[in-house]
PDB file of N, CA and C in Angstrom:
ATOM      1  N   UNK A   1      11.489  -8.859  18.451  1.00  0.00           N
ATOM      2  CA  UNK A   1      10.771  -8.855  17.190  1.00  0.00           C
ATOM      3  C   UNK A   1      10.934  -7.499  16.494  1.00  0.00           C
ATOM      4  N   UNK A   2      11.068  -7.321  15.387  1.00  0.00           N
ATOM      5  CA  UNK A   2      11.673  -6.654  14.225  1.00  0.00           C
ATOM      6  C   UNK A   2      10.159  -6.062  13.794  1.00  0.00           C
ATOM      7  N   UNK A   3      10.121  -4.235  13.808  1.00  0.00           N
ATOM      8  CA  UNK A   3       8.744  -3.696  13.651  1.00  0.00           C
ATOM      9  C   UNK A   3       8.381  -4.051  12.276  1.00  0.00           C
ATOM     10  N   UNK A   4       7.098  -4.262  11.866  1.00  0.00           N
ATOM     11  CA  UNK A   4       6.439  -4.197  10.808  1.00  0.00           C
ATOM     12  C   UNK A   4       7.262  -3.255  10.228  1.00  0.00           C
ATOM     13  N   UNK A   5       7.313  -4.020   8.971  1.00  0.00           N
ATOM     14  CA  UNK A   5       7.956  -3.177   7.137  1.00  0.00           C
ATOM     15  C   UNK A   5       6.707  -2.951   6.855  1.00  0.00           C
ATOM     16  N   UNK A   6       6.336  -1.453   6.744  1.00  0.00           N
ATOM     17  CA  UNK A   6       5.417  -1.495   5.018  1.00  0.00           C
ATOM     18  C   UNK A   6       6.005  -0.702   4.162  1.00  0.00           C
ATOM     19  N   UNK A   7       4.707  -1.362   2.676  1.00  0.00           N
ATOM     20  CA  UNK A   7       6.107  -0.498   1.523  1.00  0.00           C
ATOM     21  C   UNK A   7       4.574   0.761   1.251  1.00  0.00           C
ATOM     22  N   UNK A   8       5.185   1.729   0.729  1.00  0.00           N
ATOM     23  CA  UNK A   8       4.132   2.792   0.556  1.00  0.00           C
ATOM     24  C   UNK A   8       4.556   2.894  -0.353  1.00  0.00           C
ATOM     25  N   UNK A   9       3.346   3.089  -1.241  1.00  0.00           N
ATOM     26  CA  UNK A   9       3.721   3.145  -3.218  1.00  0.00           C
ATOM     27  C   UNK A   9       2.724   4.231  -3.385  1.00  0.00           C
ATOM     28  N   UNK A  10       3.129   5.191  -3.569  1.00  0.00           N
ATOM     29  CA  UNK A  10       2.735   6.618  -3.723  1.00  0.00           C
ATOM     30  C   UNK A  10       3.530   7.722  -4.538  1.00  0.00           C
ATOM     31  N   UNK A  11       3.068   8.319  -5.750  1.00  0.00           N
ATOM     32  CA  UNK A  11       4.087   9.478  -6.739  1.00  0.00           C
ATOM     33  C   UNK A  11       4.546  10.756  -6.043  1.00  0.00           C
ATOM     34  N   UNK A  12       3.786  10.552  -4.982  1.00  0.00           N
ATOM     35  CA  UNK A  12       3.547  11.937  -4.427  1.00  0.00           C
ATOM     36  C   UNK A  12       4.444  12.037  -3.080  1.00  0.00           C
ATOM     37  N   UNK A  13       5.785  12.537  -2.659  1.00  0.00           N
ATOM     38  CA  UNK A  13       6.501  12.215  -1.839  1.00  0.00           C
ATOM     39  C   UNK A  13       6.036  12.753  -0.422  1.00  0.00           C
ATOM     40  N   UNK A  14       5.104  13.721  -0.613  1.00  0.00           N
ATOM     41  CA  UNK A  14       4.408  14.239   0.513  1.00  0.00           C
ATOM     42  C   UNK A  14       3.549  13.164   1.343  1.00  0.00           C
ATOM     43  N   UNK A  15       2.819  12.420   0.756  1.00  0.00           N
ATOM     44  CA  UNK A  15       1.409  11.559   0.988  1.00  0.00           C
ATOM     45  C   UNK A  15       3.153  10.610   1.581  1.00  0.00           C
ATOM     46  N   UNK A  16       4.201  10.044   0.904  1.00  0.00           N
ATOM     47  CA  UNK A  16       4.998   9.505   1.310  1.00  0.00           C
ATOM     48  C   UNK A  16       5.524   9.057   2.711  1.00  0.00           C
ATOM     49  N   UNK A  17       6.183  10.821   2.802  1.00  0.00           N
ATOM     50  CA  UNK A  17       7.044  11.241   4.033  1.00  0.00           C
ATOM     51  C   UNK A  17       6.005  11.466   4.960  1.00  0.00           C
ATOM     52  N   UNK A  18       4.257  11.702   4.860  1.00  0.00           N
ATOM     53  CA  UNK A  18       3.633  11.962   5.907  1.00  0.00           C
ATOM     54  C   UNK A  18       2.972  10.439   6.552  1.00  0.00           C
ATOM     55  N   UNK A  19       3.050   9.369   5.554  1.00  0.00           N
ATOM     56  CA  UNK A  19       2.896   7.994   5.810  1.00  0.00           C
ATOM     57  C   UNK A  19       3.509   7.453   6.911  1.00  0.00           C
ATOM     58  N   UNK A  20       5.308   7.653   6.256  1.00  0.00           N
ATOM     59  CA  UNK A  20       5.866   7.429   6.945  1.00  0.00           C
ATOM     60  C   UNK A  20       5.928   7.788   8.033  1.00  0.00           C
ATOM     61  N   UNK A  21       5.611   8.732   8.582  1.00  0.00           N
ATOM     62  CA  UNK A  21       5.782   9.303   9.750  1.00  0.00           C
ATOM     63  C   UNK A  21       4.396   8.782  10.873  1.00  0.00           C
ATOM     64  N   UNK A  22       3.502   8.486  10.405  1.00  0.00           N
ATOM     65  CA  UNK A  22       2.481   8.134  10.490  1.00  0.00           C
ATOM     66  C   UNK A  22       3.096   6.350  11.082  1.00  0.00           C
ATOM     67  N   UNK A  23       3.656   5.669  10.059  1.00  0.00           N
ATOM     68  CA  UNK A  23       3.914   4.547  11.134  1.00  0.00           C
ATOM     69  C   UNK A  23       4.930   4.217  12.079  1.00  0.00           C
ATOM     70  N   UNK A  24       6.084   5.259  11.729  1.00  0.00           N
ATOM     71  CA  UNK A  24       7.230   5.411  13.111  1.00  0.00           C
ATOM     72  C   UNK A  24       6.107   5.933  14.543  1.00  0.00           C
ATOM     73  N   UNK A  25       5.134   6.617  14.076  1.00  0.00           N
ATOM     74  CA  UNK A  25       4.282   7.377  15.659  1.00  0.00           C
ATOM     75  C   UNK A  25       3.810   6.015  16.024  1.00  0.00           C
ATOM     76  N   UNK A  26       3.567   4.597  15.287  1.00  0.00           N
ATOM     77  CA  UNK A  26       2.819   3.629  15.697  1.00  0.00           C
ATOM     78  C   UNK A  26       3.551   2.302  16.023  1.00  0.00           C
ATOM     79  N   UNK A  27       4.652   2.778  16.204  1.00  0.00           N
ATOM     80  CA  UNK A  27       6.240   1.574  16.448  1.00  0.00           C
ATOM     81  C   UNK A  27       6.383   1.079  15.063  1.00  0.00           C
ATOM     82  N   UNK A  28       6.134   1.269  13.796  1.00  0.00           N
ATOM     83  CA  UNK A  28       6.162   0.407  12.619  1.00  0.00           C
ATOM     84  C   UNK A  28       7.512   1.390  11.620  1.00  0.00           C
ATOM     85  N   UNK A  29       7.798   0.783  10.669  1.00  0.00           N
ATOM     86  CA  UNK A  29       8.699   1.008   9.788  1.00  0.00           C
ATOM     87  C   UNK A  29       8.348   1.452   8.165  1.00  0.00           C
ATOM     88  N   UNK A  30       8.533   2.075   7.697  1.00  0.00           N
ATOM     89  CA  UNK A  30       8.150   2.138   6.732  1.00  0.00           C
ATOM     90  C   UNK A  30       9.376   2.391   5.595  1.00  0.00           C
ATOM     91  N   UNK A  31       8.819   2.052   4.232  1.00  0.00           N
ATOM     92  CA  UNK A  31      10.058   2.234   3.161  1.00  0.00           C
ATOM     93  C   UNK A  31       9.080   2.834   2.270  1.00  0.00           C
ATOM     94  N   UNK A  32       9.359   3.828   1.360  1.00  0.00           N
ATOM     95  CA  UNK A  32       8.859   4.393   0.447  1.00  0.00           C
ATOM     96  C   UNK A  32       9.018   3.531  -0.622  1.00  0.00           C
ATOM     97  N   UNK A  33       7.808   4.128  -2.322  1.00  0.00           N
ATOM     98  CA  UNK A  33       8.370   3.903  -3.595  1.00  0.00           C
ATOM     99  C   UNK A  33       8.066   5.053  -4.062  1.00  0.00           C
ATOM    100  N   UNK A  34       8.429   5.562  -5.420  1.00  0.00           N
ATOM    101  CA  UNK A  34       7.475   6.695  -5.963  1.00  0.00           C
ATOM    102  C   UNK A  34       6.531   5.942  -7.142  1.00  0.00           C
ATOM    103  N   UNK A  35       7.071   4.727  -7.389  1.00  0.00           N
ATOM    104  CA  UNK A  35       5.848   4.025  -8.360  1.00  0.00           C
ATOM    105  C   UNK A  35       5.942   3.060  -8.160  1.00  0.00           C
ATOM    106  N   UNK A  36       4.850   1.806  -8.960  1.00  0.00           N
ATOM    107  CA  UNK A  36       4.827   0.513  -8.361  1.00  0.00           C
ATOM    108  C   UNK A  36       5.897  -0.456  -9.426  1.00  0.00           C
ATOM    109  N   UNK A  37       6.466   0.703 -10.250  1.00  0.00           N
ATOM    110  CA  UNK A  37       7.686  -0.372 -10.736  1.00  0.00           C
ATOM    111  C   UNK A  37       8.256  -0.384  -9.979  1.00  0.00           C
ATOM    112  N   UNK A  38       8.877   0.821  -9.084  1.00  0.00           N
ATOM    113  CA  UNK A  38       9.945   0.556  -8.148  1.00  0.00           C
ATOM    114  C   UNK A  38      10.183  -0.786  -7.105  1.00  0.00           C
ATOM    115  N   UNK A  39       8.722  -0.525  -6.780  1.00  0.00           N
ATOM    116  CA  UNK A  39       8.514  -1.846  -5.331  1.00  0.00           C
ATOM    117  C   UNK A  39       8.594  -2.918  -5.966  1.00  0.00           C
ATOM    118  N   UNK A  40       8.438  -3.271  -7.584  1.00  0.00           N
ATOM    119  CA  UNK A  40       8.456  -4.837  -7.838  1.00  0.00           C
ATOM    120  C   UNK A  40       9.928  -4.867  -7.979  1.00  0.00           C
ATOM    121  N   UNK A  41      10.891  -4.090  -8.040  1.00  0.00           N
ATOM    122  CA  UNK A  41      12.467  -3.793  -8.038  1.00  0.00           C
ATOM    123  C   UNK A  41      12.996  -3.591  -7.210  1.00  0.00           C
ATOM    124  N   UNK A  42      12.299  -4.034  -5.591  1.00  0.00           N
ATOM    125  CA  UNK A  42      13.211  -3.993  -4.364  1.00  0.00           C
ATOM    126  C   UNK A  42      13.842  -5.238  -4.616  1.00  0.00           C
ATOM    127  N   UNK A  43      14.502  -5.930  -3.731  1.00  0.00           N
ATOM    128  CA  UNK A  43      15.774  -6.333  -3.804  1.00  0.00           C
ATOM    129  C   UNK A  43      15.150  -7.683  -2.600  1.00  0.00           C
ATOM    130  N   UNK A  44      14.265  -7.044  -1.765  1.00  0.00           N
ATOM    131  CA  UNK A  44      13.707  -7.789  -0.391  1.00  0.00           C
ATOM    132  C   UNK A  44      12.703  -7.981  -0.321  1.00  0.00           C
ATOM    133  N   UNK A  45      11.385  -8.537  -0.825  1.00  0.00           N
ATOM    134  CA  UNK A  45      10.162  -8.270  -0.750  1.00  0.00           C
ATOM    135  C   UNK A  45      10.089  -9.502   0.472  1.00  0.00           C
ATOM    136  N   UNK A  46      10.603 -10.283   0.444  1.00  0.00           N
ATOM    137  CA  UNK A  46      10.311 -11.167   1.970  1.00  0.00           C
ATOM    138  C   UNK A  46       9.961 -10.165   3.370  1.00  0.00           C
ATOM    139  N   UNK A  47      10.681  -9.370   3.067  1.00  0.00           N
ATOM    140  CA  UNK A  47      10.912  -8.740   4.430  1.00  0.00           C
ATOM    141  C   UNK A  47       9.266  -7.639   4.668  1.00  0.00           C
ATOM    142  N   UNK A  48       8.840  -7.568   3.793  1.00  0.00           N
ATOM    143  CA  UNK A  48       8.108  -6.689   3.531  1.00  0.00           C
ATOM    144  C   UNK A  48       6.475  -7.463   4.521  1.00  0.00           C
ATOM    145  N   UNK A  49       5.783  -6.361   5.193  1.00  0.00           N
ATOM    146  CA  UNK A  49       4.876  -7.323   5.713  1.00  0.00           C
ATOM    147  C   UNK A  49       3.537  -6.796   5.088  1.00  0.00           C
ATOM    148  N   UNK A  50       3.114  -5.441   4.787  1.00  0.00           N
ATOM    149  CA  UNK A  50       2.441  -5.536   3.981  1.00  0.00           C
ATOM    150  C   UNK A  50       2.620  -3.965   3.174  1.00  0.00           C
ATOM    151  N   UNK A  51       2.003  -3.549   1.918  1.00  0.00           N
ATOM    152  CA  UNK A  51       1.817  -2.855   0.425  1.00  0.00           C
ATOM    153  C   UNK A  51       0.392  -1.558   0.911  1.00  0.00           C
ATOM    154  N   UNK A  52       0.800  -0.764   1.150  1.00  0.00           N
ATOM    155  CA  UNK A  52      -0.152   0.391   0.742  1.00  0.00           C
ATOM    156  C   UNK A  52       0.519   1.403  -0.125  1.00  0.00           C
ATOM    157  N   UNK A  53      -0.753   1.140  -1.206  1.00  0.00           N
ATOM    158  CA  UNK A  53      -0.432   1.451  -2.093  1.00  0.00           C
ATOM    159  C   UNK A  53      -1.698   2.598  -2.937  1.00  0.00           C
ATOM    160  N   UNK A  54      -1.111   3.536  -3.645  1.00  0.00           N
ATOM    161  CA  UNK A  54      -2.192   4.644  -4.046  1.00  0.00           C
ATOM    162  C   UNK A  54      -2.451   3.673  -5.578  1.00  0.00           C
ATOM    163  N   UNK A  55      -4.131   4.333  -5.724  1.00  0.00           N
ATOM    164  CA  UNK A  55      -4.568   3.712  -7.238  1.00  0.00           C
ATOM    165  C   UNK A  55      -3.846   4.338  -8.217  1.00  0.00           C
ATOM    166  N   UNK A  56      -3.987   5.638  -8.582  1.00  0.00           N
ATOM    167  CA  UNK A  56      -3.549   6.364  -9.641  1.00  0.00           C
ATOM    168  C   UNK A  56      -2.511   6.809  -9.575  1.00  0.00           C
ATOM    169  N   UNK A  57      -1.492   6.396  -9.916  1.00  0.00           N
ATOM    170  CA  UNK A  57      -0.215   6.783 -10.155  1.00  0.00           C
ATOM    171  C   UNK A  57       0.551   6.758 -12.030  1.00  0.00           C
ATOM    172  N   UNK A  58       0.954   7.185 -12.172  1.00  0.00           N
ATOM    173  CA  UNK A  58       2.057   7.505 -13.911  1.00  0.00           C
ATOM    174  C   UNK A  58       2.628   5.739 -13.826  1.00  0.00           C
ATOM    175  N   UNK A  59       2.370   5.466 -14.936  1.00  0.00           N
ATOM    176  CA  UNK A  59       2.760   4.058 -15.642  1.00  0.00           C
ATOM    177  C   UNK A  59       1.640   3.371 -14.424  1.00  0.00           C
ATOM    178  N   UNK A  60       2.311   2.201 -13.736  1.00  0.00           N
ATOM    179  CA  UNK A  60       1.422   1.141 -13.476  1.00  0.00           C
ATOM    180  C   UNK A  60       0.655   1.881 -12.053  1.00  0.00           C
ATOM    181  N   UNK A  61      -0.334   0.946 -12.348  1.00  0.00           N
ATOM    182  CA  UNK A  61      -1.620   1.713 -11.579  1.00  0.00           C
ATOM    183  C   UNK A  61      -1.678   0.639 -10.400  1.00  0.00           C
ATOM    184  N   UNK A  62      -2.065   1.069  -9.255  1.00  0.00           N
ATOM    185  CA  UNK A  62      -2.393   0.131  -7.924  1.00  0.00           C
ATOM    186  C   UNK A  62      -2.912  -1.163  -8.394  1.00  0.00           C
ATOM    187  N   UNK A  63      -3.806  -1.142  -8.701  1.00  0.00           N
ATOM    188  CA  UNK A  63      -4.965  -2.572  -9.387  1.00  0.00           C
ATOM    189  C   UNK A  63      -3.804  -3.264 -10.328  1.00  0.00           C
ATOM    190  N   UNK A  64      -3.336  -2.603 -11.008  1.00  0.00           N
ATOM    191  CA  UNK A  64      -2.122  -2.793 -11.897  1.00  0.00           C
ATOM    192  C   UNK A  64      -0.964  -3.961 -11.079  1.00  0.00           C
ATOM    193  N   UNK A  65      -0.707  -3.130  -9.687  1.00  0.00           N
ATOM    194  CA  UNK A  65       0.790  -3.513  -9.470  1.00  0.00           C
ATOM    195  C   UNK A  65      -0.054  -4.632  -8.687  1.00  0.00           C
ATOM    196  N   UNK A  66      -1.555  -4.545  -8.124  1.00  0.00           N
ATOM    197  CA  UNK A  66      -1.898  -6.127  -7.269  1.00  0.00           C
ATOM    198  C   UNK A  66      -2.423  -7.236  -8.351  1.00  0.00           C
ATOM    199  N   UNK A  67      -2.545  -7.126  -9.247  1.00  0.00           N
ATOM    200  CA  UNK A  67      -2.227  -8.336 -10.291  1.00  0.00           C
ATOM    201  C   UNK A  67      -0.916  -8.728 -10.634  1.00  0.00           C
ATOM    202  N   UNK A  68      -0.155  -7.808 -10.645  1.00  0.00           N
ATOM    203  CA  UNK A  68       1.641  -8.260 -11.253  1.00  0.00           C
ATOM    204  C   UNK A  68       2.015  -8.810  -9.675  1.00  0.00           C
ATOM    205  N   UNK A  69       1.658  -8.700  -8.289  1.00  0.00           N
ATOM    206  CA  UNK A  69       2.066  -9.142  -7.061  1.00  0.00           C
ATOM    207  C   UNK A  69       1.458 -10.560  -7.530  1.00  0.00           C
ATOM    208  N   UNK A  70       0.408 -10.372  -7.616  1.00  0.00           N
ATOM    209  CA  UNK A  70      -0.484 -11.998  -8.003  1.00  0.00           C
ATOM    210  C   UNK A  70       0.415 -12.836  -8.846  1.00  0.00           C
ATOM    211  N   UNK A  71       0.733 -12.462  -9.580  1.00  0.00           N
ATOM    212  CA  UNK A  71       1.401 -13.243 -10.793  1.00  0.00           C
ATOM    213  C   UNK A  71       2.625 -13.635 -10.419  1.00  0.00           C
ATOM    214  N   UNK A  72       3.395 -12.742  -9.382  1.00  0.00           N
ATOM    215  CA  UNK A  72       4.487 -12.612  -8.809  1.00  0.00           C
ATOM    216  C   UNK A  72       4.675 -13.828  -7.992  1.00  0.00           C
ATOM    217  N   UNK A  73       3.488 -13.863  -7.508  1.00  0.00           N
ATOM    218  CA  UNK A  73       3.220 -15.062  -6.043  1.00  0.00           C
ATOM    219  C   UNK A  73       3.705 -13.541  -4.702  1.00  0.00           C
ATOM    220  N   UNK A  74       4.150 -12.709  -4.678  1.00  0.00           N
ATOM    221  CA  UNK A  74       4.046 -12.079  -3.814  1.00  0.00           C
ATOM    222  C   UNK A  74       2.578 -12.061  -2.870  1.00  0.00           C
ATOM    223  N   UNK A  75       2.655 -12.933  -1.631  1.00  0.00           N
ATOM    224  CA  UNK A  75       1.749 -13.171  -0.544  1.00  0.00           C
ATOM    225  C   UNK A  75       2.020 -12.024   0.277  1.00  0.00           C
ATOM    226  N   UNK A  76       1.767 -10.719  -0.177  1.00  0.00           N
ATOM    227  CA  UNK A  76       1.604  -9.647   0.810  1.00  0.00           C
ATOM    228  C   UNK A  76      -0.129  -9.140   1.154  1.00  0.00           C
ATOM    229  N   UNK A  77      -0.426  -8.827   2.274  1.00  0.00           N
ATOM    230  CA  UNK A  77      -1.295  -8.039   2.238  1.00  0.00           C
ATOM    231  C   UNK A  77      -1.238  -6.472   1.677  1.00  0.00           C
ATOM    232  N   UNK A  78      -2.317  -5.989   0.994  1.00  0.00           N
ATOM    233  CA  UNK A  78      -2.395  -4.729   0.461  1.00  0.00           C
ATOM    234  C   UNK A  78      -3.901  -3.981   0.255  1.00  0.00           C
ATOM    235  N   UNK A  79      -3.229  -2.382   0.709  1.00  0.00           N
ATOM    236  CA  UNK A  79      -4.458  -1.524   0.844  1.00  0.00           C
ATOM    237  C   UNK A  79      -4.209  -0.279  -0.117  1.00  0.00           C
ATOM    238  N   UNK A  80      -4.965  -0.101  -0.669  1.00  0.00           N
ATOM    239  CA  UNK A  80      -5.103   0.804  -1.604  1.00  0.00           C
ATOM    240  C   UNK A  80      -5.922   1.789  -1.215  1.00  0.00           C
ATOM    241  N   UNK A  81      -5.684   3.109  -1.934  1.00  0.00           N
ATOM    242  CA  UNK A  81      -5.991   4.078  -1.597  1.00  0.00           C
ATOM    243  C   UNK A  81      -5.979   5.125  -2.340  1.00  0.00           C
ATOM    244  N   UNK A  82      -7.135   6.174  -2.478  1.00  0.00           N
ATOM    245  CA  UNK A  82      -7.101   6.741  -3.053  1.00  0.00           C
ATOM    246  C   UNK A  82      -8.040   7.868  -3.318  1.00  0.00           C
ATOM    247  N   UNK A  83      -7.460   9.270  -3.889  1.00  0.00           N
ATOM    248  CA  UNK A  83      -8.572  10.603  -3.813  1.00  0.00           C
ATOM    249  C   UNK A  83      -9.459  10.695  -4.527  1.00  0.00           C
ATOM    250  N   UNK A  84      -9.737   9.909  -5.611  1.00  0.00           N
ATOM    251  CA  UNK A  84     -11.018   9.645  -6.894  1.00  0.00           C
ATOM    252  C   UNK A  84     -11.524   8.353  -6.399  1.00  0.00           C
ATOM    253  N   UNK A  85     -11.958   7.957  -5.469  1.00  0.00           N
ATOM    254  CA  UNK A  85     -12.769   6.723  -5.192  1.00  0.00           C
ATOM    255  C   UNK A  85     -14.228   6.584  -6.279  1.00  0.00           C
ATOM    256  N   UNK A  86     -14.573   5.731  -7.237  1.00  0.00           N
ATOM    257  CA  UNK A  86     -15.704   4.817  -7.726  1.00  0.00           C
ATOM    258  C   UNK A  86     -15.908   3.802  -6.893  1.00  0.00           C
ATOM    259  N   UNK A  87     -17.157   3.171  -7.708  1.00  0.00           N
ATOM    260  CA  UNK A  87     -17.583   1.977  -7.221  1.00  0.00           C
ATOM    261  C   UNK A  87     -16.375   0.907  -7.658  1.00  0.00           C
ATOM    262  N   UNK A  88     -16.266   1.254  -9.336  1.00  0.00           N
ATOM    263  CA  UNK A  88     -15.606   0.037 -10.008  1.00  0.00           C
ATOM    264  C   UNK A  88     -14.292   0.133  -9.455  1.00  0.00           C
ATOM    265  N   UNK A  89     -13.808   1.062  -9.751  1.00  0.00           N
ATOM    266  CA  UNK A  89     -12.261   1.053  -8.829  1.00  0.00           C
ATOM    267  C   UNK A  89     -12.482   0.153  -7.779  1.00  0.00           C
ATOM    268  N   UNK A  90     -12.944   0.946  -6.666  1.00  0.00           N
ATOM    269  CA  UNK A  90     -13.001  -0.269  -5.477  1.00  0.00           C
ATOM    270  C   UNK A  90     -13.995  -1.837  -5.747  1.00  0.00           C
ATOM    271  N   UNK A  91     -14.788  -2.076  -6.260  1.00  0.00           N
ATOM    272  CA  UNK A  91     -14.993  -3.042  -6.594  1.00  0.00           C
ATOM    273  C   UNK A  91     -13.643  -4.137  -7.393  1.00  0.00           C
ATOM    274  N   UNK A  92     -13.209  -3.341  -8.152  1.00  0.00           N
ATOM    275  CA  UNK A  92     -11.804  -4.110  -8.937  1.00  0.00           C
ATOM    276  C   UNK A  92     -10.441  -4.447  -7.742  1.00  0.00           C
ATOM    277  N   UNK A  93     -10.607  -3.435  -6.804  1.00  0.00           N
ATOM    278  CA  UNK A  93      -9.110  -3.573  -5.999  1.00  0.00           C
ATOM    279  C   UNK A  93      -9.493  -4.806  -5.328  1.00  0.00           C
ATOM    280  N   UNK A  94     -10.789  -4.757  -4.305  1.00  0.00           N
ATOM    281  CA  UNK A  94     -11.396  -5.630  -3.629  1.00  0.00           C
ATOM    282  C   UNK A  94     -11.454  -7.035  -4.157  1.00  0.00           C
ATOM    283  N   UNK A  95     -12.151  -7.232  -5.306  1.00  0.00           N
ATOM    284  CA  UNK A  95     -11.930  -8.211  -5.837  1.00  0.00           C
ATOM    285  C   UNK A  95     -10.276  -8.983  -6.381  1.00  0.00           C
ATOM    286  N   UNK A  96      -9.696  -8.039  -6.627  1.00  0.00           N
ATOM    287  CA  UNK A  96      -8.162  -8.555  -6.822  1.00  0.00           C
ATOM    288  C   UNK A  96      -7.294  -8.915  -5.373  1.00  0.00           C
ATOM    289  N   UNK A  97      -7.953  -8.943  -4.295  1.00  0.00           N
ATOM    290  CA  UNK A  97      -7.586  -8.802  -2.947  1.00  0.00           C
ATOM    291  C   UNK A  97      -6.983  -7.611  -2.025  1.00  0.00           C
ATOM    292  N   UNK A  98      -7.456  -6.804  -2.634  1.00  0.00           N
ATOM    293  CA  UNK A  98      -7.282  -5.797  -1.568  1.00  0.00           C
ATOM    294  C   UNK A  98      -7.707  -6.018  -0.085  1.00  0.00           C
ATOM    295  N   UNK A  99      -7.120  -5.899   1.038  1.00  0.00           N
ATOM    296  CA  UNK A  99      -7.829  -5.834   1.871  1.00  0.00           C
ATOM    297  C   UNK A  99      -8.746  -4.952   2.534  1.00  0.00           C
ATOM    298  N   UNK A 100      -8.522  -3.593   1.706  1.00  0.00           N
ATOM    299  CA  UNK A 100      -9.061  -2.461   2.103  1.00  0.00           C
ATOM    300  C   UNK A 100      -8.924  -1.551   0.909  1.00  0.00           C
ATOM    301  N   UNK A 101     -10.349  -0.364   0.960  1.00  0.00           N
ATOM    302  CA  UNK A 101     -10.134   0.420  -0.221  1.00  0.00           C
ATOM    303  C   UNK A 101     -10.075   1.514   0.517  1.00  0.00           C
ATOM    304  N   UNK A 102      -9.171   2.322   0.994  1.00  0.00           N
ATOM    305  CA  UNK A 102      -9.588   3.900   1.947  1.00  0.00           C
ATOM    306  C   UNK A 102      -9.863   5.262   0.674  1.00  0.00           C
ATOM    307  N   UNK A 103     -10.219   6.264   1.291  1.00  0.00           N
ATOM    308  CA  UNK A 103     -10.494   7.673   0.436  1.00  0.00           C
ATOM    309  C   UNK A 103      -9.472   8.284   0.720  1.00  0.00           C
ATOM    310  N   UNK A 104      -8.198   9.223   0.344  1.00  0.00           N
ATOM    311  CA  UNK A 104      -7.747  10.232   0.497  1.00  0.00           C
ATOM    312  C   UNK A 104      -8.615  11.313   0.697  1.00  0.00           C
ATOM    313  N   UNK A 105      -8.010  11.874   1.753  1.00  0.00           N
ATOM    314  CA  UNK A 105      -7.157  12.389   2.600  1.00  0.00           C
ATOM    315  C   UNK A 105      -7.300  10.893   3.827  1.00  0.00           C
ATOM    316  N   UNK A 106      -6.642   9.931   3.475  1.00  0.00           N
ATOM    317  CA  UNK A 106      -6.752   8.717   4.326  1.00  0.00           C
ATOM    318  C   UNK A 106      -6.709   9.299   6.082  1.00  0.00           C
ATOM    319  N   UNK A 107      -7.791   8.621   6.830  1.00  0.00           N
ATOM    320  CA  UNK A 107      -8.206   8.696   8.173  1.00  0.00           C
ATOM    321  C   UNK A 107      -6.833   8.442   9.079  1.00  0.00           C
ATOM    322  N   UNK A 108      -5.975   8.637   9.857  1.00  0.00           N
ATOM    323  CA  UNK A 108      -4.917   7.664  10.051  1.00  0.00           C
ATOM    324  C   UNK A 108      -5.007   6.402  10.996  1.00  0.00           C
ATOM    325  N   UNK A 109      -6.161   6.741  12.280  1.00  0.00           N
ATOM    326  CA  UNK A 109      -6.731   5.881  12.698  1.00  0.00           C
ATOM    327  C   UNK A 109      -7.231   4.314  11.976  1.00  0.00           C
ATOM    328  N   UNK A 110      -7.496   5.003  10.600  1.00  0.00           N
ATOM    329  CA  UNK A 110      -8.788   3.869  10.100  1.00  0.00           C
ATOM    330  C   UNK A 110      -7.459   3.420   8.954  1.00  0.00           C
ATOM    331  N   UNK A 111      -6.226   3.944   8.775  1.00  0.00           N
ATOM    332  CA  UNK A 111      -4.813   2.960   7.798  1.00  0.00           C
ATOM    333  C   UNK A 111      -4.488   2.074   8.961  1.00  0.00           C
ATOM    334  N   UNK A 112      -4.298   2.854  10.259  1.00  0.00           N
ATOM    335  CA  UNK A 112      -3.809   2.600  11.069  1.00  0.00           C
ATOM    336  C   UNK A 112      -3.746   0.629  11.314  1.00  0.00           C
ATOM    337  N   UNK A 113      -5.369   0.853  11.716  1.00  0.00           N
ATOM    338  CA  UNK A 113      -6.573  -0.233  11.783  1.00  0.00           C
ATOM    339  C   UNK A 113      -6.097  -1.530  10.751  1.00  0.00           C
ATOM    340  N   UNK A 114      -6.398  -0.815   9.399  1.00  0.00           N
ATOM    341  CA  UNK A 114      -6.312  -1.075   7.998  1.00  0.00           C
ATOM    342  C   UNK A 114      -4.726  -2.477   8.012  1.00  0.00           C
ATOM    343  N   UNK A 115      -3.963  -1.594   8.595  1.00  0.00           N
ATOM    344  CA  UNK A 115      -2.290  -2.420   8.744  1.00  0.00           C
ATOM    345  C   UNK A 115      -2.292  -3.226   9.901  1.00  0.00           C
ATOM    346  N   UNK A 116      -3.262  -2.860  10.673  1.00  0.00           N
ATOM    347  CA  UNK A 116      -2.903  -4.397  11.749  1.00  0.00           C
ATOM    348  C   UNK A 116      -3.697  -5.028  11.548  1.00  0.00           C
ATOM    349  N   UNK A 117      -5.130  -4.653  11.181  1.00  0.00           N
ATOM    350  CA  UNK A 117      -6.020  -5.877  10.329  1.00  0.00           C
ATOM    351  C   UNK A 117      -5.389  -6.759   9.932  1.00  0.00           C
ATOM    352  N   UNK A 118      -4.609  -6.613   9.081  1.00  0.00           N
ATOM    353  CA  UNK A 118      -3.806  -6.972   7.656  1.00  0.00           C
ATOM    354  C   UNK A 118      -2.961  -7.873   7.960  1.00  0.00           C
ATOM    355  N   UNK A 119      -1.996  -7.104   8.514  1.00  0.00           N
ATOM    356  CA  UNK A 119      -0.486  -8.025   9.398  1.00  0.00           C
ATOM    357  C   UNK A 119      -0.820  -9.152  10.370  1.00  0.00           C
ATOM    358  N   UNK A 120      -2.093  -9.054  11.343  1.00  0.00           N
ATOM    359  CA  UNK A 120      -2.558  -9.090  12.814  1.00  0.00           C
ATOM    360  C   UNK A 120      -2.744 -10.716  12.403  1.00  0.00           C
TER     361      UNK A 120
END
């Protein structure tokens, strides 16, 4: 069996490359984006098992890119995340199906959790 894909949709290549690294320590795979146009412009989204993804990013916004997945029919699970947490924010992700709303500086234990919840 072929490790979990996730896609990480983050502007910030740091929060990125430290993701990533974060799920190679946990047997998993990861693929970067730097925005959430990019990820609706992969090439493979089948392969993909699930979307963490930051709220605030330049052009489309997390909440943003899990309505265009909706519309998409893209059946991924997705967790959002982010360093300005509100109520409404997370009330809006949640309700659009998020499965999870985390705070930056994200816990890695509790993404960790967050992605096999998700996948599991």
């Amino acid at each position: 069996m072929q490790p979990y894909l996730i896609a990480i949709v983050d502007d910030d290549p740091g929060v990125r490359g430290s993701l990533h690294s974060l799920l190679r320590s946990a047997g998993m795979d990861g693929i970067g984006f730097a925005a959430a146009e990019d990820l609706l412009g992969y090439a493979d989204p089948a392969r993909l098992d699930c979307i963490v993804t930051d709220l605030h990013m330049p052009g489309m916004s997390g909440t943003d890119l899990q309505e265009e997945l909706a519309r998409r029919a893209w059946a991924k699970p997705v967790i959002v995340m982010t360093a300005y947490p509100t109520d409404a924010a997370r009330d809006r992700a949640l309700s659009a199906g998020a499965r999870q709303f985390l705070t930056k500086p994200v816990d890695p234990d509790a993404l960790l959790d967050a992605i096999e919840d998700a996948v599991g």
